[in-house]
PDB file of N, CA and C in Angstrom:
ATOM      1  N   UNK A   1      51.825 -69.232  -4.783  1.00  0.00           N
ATOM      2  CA  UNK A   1      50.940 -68.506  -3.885  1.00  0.00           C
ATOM      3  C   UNK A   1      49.606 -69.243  -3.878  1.00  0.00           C
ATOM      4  N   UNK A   2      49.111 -69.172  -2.908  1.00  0.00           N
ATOM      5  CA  UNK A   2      47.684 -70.352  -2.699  1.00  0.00           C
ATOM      6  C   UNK A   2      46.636 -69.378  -3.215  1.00  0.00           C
ATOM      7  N   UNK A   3      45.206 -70.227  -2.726  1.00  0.00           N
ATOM      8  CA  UNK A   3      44.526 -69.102  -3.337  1.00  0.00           C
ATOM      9  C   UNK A   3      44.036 -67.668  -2.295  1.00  0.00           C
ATOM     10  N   UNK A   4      44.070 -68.133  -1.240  1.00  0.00           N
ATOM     11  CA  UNK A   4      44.026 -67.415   0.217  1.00  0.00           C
ATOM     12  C   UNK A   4      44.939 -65.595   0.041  1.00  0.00           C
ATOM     13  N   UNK A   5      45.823 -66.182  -0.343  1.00  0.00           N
ATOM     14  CA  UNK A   5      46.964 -65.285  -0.917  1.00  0.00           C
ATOM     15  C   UNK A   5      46.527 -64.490  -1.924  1.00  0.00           C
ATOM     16  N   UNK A   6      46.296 -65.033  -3.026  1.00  0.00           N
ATOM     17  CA  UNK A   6      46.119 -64.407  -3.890  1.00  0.00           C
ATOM     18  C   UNK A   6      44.851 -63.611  -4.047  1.00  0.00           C
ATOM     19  N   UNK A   7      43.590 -63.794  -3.383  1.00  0.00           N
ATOM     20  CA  UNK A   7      42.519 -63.176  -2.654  1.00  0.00           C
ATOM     21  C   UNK A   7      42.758 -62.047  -2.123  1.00  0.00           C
ATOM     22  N   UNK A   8      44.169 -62.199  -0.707  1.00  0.00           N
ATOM     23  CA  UNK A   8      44.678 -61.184   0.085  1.00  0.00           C
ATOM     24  C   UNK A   8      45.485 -60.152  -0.642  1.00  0.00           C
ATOM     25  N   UNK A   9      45.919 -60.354  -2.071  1.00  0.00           N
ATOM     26  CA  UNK A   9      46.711 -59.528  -2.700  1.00  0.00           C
ATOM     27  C   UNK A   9      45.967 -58.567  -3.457  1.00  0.00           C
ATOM     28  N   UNK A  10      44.882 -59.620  -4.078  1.00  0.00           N
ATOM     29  CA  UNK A  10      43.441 -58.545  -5.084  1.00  0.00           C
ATOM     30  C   UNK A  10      43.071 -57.696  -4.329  1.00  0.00           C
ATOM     31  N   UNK A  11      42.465 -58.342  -3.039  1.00  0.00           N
ATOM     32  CA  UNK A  11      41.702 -56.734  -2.338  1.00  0.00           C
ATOM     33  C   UNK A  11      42.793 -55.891  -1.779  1.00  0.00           C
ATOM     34  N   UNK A  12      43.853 -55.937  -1.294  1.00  0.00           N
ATOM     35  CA  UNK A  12      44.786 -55.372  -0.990  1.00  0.00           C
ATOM     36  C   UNK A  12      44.970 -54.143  -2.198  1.00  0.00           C
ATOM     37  N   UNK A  13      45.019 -54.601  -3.638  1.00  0.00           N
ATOM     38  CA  UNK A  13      45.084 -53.914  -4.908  1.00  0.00           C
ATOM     39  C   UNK A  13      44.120 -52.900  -4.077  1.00  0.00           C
ATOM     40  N   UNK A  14      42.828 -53.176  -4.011  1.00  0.00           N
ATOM     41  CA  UNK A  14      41.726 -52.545  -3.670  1.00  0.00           C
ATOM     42  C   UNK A  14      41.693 -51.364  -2.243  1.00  0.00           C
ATOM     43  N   UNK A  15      42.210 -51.946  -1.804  1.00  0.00           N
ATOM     44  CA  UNK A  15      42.433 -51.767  -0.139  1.00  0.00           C
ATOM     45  C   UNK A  15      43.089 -50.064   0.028  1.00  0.00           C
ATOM     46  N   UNK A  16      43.952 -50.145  -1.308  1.00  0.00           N
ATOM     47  CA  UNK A  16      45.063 -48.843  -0.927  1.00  0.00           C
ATOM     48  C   UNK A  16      44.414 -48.050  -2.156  1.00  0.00           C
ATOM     49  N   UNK A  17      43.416 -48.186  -2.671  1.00  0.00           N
ATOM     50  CA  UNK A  17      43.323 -47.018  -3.245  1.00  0.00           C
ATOM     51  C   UNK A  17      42.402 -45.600  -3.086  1.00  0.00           C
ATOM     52  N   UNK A  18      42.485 -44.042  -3.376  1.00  0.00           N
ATOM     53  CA  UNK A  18      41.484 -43.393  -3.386  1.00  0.00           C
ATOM     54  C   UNK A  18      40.943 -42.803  -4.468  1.00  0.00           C
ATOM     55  N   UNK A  19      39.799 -41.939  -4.326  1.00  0.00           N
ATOM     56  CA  UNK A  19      39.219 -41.727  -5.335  1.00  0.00           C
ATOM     57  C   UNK A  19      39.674 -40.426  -6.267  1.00  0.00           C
ATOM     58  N   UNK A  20      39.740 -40.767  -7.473  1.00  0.00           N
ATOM     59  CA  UNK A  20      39.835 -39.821  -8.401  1.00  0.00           C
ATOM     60  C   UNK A  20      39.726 -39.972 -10.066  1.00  0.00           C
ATOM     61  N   UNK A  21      40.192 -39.322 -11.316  1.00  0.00           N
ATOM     62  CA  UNK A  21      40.059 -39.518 -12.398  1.00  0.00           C
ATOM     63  C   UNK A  21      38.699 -39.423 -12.969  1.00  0.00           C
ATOM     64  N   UNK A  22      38.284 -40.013 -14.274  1.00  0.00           N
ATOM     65  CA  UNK A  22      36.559 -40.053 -14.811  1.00  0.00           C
ATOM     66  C   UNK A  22      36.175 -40.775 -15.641  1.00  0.00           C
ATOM     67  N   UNK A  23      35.297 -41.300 -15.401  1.00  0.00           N
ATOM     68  CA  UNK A  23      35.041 -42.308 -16.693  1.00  0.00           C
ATOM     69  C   UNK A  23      35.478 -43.886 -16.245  1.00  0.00           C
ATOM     70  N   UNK A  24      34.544 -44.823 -16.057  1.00  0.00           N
ATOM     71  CA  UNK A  24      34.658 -46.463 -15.585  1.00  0.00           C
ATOM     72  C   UNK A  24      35.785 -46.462 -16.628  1.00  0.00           C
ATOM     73  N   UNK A  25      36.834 -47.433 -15.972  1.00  0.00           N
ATOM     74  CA  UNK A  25      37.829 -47.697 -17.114  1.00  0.00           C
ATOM     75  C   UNK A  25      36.816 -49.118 -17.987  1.00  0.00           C
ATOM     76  N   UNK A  26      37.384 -49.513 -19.040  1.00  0.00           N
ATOM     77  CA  UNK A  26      37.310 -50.796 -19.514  1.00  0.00           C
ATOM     78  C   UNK A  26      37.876 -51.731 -18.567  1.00  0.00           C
ATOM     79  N   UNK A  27      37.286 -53.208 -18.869  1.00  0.00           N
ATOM     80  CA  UNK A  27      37.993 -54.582 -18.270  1.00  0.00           C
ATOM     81  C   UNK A  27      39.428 -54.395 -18.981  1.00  0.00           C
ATOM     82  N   UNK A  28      39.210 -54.199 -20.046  1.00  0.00           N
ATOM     83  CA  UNK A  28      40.753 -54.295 -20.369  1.00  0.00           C
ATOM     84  C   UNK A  28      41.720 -53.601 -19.751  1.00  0.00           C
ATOM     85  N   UNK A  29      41.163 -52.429 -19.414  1.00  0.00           N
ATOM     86  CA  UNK A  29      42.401 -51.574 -18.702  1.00  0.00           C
ATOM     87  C   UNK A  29      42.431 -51.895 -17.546  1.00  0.00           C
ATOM     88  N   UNK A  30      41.299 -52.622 -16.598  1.00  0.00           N
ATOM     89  CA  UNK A  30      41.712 -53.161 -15.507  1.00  0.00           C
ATOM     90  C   UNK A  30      42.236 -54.342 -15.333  1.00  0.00           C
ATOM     91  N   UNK A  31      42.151 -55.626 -16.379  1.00  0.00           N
ATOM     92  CA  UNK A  31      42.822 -56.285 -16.263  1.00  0.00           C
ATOM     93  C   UNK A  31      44.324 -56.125 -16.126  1.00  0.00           C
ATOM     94  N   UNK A  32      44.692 -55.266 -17.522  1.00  0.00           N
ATOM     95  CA  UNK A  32      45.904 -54.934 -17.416  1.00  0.00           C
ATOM     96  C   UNK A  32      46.687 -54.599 -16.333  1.00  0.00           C
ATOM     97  N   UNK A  33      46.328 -53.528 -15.852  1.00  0.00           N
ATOM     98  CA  UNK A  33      46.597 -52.893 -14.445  1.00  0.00           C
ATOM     99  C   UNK A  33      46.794 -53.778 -13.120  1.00  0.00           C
ATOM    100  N   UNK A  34      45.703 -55.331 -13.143  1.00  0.00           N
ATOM    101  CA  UNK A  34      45.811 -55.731 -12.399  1.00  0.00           C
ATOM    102  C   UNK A  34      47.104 -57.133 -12.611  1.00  0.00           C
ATOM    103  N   UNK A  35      47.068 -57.247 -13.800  1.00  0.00           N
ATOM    104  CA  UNK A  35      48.317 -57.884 -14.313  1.00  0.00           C
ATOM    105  C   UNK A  35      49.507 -57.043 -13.755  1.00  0.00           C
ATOM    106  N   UNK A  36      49.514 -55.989 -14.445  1.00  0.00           N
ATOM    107  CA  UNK A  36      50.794 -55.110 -13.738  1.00  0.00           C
ATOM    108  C   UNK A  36      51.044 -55.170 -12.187  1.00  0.00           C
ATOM    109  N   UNK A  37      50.090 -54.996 -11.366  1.00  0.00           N
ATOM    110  CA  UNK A  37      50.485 -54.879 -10.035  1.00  0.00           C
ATOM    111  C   UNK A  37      50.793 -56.223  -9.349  1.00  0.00           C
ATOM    112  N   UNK A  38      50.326 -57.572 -10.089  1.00  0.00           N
ATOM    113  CA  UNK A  38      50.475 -58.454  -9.547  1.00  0.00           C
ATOM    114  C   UNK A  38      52.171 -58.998 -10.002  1.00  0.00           C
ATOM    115  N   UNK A  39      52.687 -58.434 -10.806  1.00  0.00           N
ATOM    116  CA  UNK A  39      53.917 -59.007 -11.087  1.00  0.00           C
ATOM    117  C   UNK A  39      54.054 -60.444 -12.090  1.00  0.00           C
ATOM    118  N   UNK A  40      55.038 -60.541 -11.575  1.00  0.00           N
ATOM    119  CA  UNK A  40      55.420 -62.065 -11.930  1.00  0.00           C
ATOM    120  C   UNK A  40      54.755 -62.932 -11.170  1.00  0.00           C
ATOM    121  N   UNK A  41      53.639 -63.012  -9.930  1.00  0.00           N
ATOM    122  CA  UNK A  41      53.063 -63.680  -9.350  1.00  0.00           C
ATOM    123  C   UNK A  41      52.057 -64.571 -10.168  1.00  0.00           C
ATOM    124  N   UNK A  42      52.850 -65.868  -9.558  1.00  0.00           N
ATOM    125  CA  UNK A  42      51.860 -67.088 -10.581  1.00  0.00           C
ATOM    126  C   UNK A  42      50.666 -67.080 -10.361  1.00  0.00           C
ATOM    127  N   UNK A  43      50.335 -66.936  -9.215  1.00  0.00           N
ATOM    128  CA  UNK A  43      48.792 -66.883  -8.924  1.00  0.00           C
ATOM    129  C   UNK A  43      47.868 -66.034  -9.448  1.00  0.00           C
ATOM    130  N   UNK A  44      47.841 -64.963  -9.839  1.00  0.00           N
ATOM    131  CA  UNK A  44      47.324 -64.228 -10.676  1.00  0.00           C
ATOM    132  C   UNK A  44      47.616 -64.146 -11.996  1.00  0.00           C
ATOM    133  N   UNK A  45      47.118 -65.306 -13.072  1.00  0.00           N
ATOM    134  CA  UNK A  45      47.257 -65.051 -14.381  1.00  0.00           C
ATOM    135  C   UNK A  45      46.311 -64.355 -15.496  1.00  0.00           C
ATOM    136  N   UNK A  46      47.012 -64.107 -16.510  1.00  0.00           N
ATOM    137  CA  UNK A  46      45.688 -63.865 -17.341  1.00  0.00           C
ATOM    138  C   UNK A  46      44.187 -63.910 -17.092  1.00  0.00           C
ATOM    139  N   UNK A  47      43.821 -65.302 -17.487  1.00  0.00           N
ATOM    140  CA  UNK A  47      42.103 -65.416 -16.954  1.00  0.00           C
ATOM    141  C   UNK A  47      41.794 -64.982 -15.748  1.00  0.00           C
ATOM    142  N   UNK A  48      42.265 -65.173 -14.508  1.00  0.00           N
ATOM    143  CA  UNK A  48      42.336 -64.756 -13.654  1.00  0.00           C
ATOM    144  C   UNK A  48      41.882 -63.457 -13.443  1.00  0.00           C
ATOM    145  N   UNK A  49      42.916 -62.679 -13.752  1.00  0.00           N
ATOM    146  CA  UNK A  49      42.956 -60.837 -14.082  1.00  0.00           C
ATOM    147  C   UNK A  49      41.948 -60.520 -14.764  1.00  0.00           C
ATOM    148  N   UNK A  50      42.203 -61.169 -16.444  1.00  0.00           N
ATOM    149  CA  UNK A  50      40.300 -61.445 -16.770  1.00  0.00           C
ATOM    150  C   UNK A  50      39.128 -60.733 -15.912  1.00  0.00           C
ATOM    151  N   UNK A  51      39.151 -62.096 -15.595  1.00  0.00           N
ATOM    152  CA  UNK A  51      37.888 -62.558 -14.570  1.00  0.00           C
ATOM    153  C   UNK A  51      37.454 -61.260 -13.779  1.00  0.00           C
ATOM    154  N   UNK A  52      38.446 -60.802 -12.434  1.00  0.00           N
ATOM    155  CA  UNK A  52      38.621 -59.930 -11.609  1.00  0.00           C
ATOM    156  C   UNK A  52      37.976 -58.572 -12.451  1.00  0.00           C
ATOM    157  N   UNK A  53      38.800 -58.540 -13.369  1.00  0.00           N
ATOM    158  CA  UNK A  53      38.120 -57.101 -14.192  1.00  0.00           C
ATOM    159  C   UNK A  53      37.049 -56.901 -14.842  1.00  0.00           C
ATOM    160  N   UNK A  54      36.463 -58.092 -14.779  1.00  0.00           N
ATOM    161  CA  UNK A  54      34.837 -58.275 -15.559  1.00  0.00           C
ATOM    162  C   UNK A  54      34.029 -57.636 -14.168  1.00  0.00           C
ATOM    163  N   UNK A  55      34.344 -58.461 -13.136  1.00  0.00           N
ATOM    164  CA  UNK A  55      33.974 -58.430 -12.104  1.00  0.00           C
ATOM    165  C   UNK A  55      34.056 -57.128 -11.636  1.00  0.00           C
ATOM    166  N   UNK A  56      35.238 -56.196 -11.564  1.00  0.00           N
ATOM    167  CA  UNK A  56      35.004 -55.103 -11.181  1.00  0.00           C
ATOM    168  C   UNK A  56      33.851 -54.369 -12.129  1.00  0.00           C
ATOM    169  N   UNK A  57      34.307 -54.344 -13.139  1.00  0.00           N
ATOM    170  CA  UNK A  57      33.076 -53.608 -13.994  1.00  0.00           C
ATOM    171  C   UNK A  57      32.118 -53.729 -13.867  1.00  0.00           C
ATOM    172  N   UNK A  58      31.602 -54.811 -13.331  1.00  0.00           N
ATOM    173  CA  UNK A  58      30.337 -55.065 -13.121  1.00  0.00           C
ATOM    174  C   UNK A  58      29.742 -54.607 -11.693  1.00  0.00           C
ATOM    175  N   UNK A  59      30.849 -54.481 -10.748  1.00  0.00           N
ATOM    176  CA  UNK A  59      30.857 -54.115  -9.360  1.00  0.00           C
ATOM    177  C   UNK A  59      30.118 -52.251  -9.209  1.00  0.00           C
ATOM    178  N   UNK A  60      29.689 -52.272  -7.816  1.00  0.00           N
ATOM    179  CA  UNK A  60      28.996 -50.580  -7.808  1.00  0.00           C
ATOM    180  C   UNK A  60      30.640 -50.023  -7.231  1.00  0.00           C
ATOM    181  N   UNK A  61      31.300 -50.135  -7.134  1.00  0.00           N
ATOM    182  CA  UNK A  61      32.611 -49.646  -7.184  1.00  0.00           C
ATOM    183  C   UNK A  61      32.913 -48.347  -7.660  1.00  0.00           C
ATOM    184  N   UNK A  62      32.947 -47.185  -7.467  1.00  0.00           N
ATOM    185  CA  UNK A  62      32.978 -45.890  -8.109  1.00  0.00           C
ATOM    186  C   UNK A  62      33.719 -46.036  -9.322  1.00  0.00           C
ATOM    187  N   UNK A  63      33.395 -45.372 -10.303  1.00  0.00           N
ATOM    188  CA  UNK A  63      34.649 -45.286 -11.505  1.00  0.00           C
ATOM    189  C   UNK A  63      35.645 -44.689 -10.720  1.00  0.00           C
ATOM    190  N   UNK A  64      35.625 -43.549 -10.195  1.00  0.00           N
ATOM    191  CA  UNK A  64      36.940 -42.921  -9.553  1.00  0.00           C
ATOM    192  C   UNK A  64      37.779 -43.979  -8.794  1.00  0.00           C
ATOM    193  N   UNK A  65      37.116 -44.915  -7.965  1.00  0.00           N
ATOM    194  CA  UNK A  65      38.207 -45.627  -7.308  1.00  0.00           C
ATOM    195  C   UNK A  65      38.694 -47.101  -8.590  1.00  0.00           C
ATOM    196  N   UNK A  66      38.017 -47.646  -9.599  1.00  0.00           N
ATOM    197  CA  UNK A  66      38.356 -48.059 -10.552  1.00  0.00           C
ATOM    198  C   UNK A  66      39.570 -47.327 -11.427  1.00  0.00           C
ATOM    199  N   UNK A  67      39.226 -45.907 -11.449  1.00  0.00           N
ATOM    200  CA  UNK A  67      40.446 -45.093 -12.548  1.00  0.00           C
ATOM    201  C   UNK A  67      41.678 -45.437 -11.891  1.00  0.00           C
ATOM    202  N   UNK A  68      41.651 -45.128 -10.471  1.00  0.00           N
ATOM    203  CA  UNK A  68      42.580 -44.973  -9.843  1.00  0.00           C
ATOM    204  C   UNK A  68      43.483 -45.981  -9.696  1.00  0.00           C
ATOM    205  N   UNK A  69      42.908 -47.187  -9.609  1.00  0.00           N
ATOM    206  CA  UNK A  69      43.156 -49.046  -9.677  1.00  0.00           C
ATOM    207  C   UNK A  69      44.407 -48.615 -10.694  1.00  0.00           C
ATOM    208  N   UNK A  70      43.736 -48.218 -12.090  1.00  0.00           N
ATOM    209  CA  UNK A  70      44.173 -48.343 -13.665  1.00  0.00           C
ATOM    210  C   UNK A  70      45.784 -47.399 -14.002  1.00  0.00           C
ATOM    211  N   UNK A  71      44.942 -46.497 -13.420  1.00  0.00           N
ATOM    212  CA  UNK A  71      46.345 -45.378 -13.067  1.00  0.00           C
ATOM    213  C   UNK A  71      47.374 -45.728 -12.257  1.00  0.00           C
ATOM    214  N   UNK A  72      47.776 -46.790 -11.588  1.00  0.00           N
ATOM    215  CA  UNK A  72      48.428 -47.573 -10.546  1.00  0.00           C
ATOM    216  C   UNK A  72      48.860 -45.950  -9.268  1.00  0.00           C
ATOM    217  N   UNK A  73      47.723 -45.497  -9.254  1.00  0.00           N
ATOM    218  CA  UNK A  73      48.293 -44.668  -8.222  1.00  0.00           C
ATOM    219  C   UNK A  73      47.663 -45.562  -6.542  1.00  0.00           C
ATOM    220  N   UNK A  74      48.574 -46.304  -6.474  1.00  0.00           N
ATOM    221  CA  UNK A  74      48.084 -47.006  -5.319  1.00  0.00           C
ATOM    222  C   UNK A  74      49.261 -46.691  -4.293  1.00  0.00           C
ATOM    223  N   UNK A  75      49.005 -46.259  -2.897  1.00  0.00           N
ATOM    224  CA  UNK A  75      49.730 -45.974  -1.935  1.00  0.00           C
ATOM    225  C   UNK A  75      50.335 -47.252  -1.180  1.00  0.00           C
ATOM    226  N   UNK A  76      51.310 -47.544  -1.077  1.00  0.00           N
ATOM    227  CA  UNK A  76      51.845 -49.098  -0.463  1.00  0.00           C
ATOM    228  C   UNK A  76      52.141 -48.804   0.696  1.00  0.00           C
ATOM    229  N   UNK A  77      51.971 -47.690   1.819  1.00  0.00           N
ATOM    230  CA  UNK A  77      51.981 -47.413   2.882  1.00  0.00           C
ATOM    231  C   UNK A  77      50.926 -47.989   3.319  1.00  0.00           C
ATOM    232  N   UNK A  78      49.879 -47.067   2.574  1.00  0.00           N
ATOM    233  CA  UNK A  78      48.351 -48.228   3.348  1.00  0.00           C
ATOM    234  C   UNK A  78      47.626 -46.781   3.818  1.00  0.00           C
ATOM    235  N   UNK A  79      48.602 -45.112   3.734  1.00  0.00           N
ATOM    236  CA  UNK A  79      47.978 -44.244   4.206  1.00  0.00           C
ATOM    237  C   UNK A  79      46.843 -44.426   3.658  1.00  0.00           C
ATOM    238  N   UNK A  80      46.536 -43.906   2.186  1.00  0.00           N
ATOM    239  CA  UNK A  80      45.327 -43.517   2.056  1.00  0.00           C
ATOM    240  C   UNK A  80      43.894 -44.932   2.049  1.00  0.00           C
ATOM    241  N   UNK A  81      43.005 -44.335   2.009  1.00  0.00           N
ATOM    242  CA  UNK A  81      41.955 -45.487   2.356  1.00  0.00           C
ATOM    243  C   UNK A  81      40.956 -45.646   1.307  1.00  0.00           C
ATOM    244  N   UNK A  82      40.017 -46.653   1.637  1.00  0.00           N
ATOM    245  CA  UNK A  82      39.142 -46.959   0.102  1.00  0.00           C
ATOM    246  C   UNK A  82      38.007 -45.275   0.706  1.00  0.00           C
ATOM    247  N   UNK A  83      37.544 -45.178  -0.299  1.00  0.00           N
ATOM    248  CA  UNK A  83      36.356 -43.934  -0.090  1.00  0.00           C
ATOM    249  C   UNK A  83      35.546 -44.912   0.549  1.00  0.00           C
ATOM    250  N   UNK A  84      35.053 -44.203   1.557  1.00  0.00           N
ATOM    251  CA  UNK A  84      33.711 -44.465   2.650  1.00  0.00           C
ATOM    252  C   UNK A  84      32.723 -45.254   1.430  1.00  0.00           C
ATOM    253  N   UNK A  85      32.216 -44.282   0.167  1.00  0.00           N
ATOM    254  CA  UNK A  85      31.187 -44.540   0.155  1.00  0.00           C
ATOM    255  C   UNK A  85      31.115 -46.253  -0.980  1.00  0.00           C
ATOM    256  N   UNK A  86      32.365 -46.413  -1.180  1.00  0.00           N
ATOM    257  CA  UNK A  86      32.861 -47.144  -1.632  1.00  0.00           C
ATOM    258  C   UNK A  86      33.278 -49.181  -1.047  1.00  0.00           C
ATOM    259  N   UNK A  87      32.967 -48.896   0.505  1.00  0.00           N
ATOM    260  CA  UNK A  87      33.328 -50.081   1.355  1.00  0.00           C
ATOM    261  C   UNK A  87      32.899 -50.833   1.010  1.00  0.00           C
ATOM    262  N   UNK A  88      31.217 -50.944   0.927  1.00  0.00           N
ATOM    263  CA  UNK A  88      30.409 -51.548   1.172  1.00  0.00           C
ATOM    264  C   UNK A  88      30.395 -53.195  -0.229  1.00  0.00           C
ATOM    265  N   UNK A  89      30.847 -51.913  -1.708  1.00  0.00           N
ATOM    266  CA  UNK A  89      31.228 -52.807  -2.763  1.00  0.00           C
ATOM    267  C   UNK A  89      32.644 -52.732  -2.916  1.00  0.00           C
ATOM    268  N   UNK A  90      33.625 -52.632  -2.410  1.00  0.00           N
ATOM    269  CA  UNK A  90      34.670 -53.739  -2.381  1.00  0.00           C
ATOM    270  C   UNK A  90      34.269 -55.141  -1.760  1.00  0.00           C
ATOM    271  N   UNK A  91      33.744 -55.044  -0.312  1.00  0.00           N
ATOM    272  CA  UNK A  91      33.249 -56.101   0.188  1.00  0.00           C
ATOM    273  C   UNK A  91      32.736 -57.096  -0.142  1.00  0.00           C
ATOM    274  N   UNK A  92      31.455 -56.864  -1.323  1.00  0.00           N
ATOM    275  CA  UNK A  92      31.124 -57.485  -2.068  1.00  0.00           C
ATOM    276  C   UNK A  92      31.598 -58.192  -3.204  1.00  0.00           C
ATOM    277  N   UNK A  93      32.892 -57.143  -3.826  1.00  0.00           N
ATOM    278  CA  UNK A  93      33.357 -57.638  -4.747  1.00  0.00           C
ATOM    279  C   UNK A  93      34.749 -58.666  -4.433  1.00  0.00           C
ATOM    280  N   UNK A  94      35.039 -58.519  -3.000  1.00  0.00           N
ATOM    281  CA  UNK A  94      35.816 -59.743  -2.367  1.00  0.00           C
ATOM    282  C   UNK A  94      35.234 -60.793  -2.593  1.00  0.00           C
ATOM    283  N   UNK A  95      33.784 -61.484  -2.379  1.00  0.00           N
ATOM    284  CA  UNK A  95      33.514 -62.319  -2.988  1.00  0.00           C
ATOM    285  C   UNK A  95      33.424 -62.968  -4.086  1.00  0.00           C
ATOM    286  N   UNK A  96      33.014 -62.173  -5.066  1.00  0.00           N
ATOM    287  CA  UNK A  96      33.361 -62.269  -6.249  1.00  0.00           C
ATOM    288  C   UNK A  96      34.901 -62.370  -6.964  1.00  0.00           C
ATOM    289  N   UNK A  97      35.724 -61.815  -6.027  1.00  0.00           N
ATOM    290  CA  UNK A  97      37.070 -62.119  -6.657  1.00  0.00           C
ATOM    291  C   UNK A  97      37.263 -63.577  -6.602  1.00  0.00           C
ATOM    292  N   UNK A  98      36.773 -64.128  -5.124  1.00  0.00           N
ATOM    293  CA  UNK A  98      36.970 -65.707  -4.937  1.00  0.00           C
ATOM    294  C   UNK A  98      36.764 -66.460  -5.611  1.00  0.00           C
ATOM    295  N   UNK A  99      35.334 -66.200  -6.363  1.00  0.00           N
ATOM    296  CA  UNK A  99      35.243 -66.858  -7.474  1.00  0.00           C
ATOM    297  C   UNK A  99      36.062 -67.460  -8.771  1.00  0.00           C
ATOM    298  N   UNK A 100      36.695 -66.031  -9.072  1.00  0.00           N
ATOM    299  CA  UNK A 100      37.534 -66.375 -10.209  1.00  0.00           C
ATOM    300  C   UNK A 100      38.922 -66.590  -9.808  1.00  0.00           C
ATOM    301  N   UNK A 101      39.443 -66.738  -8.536  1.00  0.00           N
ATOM    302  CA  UNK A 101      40.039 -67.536  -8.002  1.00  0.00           C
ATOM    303  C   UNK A 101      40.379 -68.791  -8.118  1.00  0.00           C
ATOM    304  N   UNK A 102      39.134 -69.261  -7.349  1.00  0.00           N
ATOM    305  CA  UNK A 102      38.704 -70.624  -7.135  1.00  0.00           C
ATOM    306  C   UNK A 102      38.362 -71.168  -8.475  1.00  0.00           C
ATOM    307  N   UNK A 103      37.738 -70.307  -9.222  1.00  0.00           N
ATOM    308  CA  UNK A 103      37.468 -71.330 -10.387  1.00  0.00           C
ATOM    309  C   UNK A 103      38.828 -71.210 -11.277  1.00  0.00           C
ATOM    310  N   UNK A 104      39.634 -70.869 -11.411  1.00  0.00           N
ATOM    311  CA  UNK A 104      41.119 -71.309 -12.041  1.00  0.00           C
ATOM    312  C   UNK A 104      42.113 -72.172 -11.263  1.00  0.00           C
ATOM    313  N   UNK A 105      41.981 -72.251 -10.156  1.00  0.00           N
ATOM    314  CA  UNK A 105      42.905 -73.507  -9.308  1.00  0.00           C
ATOM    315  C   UNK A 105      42.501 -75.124  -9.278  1.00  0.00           C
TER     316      UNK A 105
END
């Protein structure tokens, strides 16, 4: 998977989730989580996932839509949507995913 791809798969992670749960998870539990959803996909390894989950933590990203990441309650229909108040830093944190992207390829 290129890195284009693997960009389109992180926020996608992001893309389908809504808000709920309490409490910012840890990087660790989002790495994990984001390990889990990515599969066996080479493009997303370890550091990688890492990376991404530093990054979220550090992101204004609601904890609720973070718990929710962790909890893999993610809808693969695509019904539900990111929280409104929430857009603005996924957006941001799309960039930042690129980063740790780009800097492992």
């Amino acid at each position: 998977m290129n890195k284009r791809l693997a960009l389109v798969a992180v926020t996608s992670i992001l893309a389908f989730t809504a808000a709920c749960g309490g409490g910012r998870p840890s990087t660790g539990q989002l790495s994990e989580a984001i390990q889990e959803e990515a599969g066996s996909s080479a493009a997303i390894t370890e550091e990688i996932a890492d990376c991404l989950a530093e990054k979220l933590q550090e992101s204004d990203i609601s904890d609720d839509t973070l718990q929710k990441i962790v909890d893999g309650d993610i809808d693969p229909t695509g019904v539900s949507a990111v929280p409104k108040d929430d857009e603005d830093a996924i957006k941001a944190f799309s960039e930042d995913a690129a980063e740790c992207i780009t800097a492992e390829q």
